[in-house]
N, C-alpha and C. Protein backbone atom coordinates (compact mmCIF):
# COMPACT_ATOMS: atom_id res chain seq x y z
N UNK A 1 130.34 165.76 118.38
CA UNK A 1 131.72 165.35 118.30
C UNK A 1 132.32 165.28 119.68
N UNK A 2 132.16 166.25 120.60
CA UNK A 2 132.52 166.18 121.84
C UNK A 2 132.39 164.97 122.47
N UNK A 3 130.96 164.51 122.33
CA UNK A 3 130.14 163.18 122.95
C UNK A 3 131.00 161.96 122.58
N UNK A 4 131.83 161.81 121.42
CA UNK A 4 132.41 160.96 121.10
C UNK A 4 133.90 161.36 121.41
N UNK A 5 134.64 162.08 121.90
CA UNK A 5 135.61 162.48 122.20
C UNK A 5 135.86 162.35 123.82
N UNK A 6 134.61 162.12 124.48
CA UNK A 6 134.32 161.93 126.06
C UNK A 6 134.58 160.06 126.17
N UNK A 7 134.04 159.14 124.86
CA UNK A 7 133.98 157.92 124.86
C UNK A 7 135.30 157.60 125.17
N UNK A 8 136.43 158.04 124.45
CA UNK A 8 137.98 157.58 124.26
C UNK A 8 138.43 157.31 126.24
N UNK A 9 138.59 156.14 125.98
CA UNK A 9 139.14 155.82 126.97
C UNK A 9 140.90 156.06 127.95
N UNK A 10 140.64 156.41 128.97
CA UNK A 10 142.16 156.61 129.30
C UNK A 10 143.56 155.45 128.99
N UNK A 11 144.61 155.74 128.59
CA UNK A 11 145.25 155.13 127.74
C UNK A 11 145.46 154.66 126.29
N UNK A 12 144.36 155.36 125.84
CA UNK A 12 143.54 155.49 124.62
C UNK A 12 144.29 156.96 123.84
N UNK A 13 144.02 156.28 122.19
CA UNK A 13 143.83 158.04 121.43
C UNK A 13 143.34 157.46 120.12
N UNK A 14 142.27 158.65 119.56
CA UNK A 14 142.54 158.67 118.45
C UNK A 14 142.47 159.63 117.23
N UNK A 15 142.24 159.66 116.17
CA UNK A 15 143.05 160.56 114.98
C UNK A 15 141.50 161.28 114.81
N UNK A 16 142.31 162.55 114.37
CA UNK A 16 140.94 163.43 114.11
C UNK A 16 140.17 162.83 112.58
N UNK A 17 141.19 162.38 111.54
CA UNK A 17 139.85 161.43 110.65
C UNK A 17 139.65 160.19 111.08
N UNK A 18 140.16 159.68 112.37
CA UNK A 18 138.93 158.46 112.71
C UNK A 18 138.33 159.61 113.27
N UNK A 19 137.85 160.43 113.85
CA UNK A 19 136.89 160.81 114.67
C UNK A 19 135.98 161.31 113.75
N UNK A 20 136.03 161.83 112.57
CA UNK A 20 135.55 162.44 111.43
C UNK A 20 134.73 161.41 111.10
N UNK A 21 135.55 159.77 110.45
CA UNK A 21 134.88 158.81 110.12
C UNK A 21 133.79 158.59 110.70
N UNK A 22 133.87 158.53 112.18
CA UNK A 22 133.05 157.99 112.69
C UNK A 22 131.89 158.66 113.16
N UNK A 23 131.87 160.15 112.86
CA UNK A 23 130.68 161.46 112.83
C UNK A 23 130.12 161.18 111.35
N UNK A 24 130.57 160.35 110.31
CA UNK A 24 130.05 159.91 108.87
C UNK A 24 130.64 160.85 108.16
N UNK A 25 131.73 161.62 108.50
CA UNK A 25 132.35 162.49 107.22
C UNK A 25 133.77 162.25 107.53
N UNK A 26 134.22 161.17 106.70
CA UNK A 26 135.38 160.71 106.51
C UNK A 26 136.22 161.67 105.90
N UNK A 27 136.42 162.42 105.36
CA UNK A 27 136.91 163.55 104.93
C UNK A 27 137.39 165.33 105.50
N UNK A 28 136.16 165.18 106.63
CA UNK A 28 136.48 166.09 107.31
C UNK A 28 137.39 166.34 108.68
N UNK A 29 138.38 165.74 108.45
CA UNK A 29 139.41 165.83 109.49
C UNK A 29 140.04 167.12 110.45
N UNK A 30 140.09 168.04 109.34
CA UNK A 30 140.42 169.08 109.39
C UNK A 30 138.96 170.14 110.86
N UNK A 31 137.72 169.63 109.71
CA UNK A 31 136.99 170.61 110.78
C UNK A 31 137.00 170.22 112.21
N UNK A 32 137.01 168.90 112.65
CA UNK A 32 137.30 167.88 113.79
C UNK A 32 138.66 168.88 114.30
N UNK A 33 139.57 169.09 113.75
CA UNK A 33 140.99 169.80 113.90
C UNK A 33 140.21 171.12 114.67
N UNK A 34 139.74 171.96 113.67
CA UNK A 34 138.92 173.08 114.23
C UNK A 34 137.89 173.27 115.28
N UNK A 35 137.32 171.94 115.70
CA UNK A 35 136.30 172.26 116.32
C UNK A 35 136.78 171.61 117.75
N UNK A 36 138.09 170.90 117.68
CA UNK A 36 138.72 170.59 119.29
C UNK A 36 139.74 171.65 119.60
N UNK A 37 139.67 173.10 118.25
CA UNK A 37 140.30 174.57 119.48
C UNK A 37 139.94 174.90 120.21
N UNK A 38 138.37 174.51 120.18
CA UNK A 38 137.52 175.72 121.48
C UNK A 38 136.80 174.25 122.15
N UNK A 39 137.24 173.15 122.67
CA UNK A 39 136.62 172.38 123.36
C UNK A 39 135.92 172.49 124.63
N UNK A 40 135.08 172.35 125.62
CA UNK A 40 134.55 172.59 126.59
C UNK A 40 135.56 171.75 127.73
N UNK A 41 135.81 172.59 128.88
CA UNK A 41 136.58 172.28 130.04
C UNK A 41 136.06 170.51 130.32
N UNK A 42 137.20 170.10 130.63
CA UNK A 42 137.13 168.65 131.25
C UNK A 42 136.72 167.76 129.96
N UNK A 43 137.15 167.72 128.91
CA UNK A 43 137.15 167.24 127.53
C UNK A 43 138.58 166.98 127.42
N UNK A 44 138.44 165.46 127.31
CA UNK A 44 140.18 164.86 127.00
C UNK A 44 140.74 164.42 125.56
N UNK A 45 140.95 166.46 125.63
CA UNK A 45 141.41 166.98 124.48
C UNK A 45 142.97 165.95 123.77
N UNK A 46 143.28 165.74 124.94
CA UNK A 46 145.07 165.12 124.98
C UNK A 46 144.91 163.82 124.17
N UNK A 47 143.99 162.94 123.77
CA UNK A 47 143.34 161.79 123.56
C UNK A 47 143.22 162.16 122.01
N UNK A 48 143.20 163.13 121.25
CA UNK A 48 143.20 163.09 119.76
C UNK A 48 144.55 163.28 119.18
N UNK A 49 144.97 162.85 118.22
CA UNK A 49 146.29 162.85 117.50
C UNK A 49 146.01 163.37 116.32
N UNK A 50 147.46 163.07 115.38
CA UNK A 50 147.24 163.47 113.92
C UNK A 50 147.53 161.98 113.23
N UNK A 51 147.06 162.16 112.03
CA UNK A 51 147.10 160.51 111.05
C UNK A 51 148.05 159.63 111.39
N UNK A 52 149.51 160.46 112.11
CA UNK A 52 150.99 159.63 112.36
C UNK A 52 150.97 159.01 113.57
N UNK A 53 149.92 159.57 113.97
CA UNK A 53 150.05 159.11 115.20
C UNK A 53 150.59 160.24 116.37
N UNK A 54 150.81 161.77 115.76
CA UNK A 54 151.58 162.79 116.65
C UNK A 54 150.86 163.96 117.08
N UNK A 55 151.62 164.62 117.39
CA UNK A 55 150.68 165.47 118.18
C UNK A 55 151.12 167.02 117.12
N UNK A 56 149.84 167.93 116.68
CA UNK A 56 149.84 168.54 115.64
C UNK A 56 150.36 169.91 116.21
N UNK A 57 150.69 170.48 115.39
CA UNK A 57 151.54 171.82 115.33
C UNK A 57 150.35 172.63 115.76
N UNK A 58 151.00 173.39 116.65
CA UNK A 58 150.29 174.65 117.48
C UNK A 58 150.89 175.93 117.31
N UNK A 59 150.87 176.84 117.33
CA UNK A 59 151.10 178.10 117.89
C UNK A 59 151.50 178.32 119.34
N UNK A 60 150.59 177.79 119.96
CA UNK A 60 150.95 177.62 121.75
C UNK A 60 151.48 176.42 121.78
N UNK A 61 153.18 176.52 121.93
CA UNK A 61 153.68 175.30 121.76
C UNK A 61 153.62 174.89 123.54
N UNK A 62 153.30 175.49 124.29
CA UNK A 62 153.70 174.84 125.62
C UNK A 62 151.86 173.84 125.65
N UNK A 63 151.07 173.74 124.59
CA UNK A 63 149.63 173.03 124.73
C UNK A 63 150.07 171.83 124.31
N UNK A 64 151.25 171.87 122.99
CA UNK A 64 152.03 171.00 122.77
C UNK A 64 152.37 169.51 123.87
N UNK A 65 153.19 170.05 124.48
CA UNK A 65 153.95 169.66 125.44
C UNK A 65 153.20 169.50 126.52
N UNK A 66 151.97 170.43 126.86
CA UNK A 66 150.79 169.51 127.85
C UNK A 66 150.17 167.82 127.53
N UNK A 67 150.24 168.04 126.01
CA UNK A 67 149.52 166.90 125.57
C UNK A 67 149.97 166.03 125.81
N UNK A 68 151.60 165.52 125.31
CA UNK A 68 152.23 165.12 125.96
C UNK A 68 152.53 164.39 126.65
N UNK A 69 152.89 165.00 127.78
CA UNK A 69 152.71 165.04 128.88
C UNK A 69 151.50 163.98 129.91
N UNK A 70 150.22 164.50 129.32
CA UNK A 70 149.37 164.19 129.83
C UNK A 70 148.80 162.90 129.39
N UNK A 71 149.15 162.73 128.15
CA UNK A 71 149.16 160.85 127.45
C UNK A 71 150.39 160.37 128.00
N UNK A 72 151.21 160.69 128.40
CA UNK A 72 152.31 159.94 129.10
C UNK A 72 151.67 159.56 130.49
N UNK A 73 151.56 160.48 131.24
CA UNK A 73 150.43 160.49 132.51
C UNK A 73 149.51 159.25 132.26
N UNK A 74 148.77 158.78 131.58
CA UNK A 74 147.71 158.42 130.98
C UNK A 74 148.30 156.41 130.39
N UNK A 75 149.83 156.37 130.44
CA UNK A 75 150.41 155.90 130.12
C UNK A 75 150.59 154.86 128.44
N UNK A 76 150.14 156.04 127.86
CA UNK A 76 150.57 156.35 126.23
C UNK A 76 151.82 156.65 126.20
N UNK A 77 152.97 155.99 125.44
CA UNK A 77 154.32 156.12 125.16
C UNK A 77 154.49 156.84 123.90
N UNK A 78 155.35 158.22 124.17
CA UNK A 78 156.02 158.01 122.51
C UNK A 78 157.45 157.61 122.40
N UNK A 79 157.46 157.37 120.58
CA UNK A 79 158.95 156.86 120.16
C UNK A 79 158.72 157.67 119.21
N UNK A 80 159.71 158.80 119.12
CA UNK A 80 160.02 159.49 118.10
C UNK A 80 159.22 160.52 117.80
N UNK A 81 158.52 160.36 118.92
CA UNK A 81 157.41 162.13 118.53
C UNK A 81 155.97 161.39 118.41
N UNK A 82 156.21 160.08 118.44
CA UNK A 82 154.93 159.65 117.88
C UNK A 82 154.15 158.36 118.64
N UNK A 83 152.72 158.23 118.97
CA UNK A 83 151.97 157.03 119.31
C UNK A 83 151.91 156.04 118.62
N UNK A 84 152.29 154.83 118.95
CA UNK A 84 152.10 153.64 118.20
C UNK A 84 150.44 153.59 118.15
N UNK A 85 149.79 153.59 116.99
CA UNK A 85 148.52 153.87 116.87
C UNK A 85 148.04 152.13 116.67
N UNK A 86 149.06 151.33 116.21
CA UNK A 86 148.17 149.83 115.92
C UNK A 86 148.30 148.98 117.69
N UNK A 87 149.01 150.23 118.35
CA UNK A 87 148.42 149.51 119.92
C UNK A 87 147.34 150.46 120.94
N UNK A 88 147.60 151.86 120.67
CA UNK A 88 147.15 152.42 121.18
C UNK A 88 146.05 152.93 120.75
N UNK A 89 145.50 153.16 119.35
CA UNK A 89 143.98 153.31 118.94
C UNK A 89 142.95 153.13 119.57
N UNK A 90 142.28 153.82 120.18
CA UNK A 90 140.85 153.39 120.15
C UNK A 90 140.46 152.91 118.80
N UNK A 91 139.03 151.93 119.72
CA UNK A 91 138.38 150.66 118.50
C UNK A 91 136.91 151.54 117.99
N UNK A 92 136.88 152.79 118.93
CA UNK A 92 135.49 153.31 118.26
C UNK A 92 134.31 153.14 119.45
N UNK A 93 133.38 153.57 119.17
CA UNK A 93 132.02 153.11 120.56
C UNK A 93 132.01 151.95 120.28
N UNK A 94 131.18 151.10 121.13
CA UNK A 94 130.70 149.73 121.51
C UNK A 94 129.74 149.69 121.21
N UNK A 95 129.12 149.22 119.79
CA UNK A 95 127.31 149.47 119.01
C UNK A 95 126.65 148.03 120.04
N UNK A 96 125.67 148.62 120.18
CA UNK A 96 124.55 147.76 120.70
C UNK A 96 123.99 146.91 119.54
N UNK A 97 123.84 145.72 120.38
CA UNK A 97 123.26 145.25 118.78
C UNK A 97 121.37 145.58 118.55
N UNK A 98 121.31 145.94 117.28
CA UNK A 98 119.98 146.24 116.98
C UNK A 98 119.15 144.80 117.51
N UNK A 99 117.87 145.13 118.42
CA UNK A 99 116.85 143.80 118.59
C UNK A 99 116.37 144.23 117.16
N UNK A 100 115.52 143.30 116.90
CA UNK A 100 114.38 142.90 115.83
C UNK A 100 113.44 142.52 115.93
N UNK A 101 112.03 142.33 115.57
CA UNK A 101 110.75 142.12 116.18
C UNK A 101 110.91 141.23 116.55
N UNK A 102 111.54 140.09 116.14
CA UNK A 102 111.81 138.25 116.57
C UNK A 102 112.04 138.13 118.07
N UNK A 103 113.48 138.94 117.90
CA UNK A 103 114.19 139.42 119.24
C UNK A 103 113.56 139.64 120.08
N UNK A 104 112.06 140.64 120.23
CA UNK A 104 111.37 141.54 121.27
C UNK A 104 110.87 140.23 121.71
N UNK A 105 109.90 139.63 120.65
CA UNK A 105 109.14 138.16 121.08
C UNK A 105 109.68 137.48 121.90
N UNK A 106 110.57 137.01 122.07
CA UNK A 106 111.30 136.38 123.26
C UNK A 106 111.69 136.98 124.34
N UNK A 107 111.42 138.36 124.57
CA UNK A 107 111.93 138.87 125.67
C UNK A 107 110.58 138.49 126.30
């Protein structure tokens, strides 16, 4: 999950069930939630949201306000607490396209 959380590009974000979706468990949003508490240093943690597009309730509200912050930095806007997600979404990795034996033949 990390590995795909490193892909998101700067100016970029996206939602912990796209990130779920796209690990093949569309459903598990939540553990995605759990498993970016303890992320490894230099992981651009600031780059995941919640379904609205916002940034999710903490306990450490000043991590809050880093996030923030740091998608603003990044030059992600909010209106109202929230990322416009149908501009600012990431589209997902960039799949290679599968060759095929046909394919190899011509190389």
């Amino acid at each position: 999950m990390h590995a795909l959380v490193r892909q998101i590009p700067r100016g970029n974000v996206a939602t912990y069930g796209q990130l779920a979706a796209l690990l093949g468990s569309p459903r598990a949003a939540r553990a995605v939630g759990y498993a970016m508490k303890r992320c490894p240093h230099g992981l651009p943690w600031q780059r995941v949201l919640n379904a609205r597009g916002g940034i999710s309730l903490r306990a450490n509200v000043s991590s809050m306000i880093t996030q923030r912050v740091l998608l603003e930095q990044e030059g992600v806007p909010f209106r109202n607490g929230r990322v416009d997600l149908t501009r600012y979404r990431w589209a997902g990795p960039r799949r290679r396209p599968r060759l095929t034996l046909a394919a190899l033949g011509r190389l």
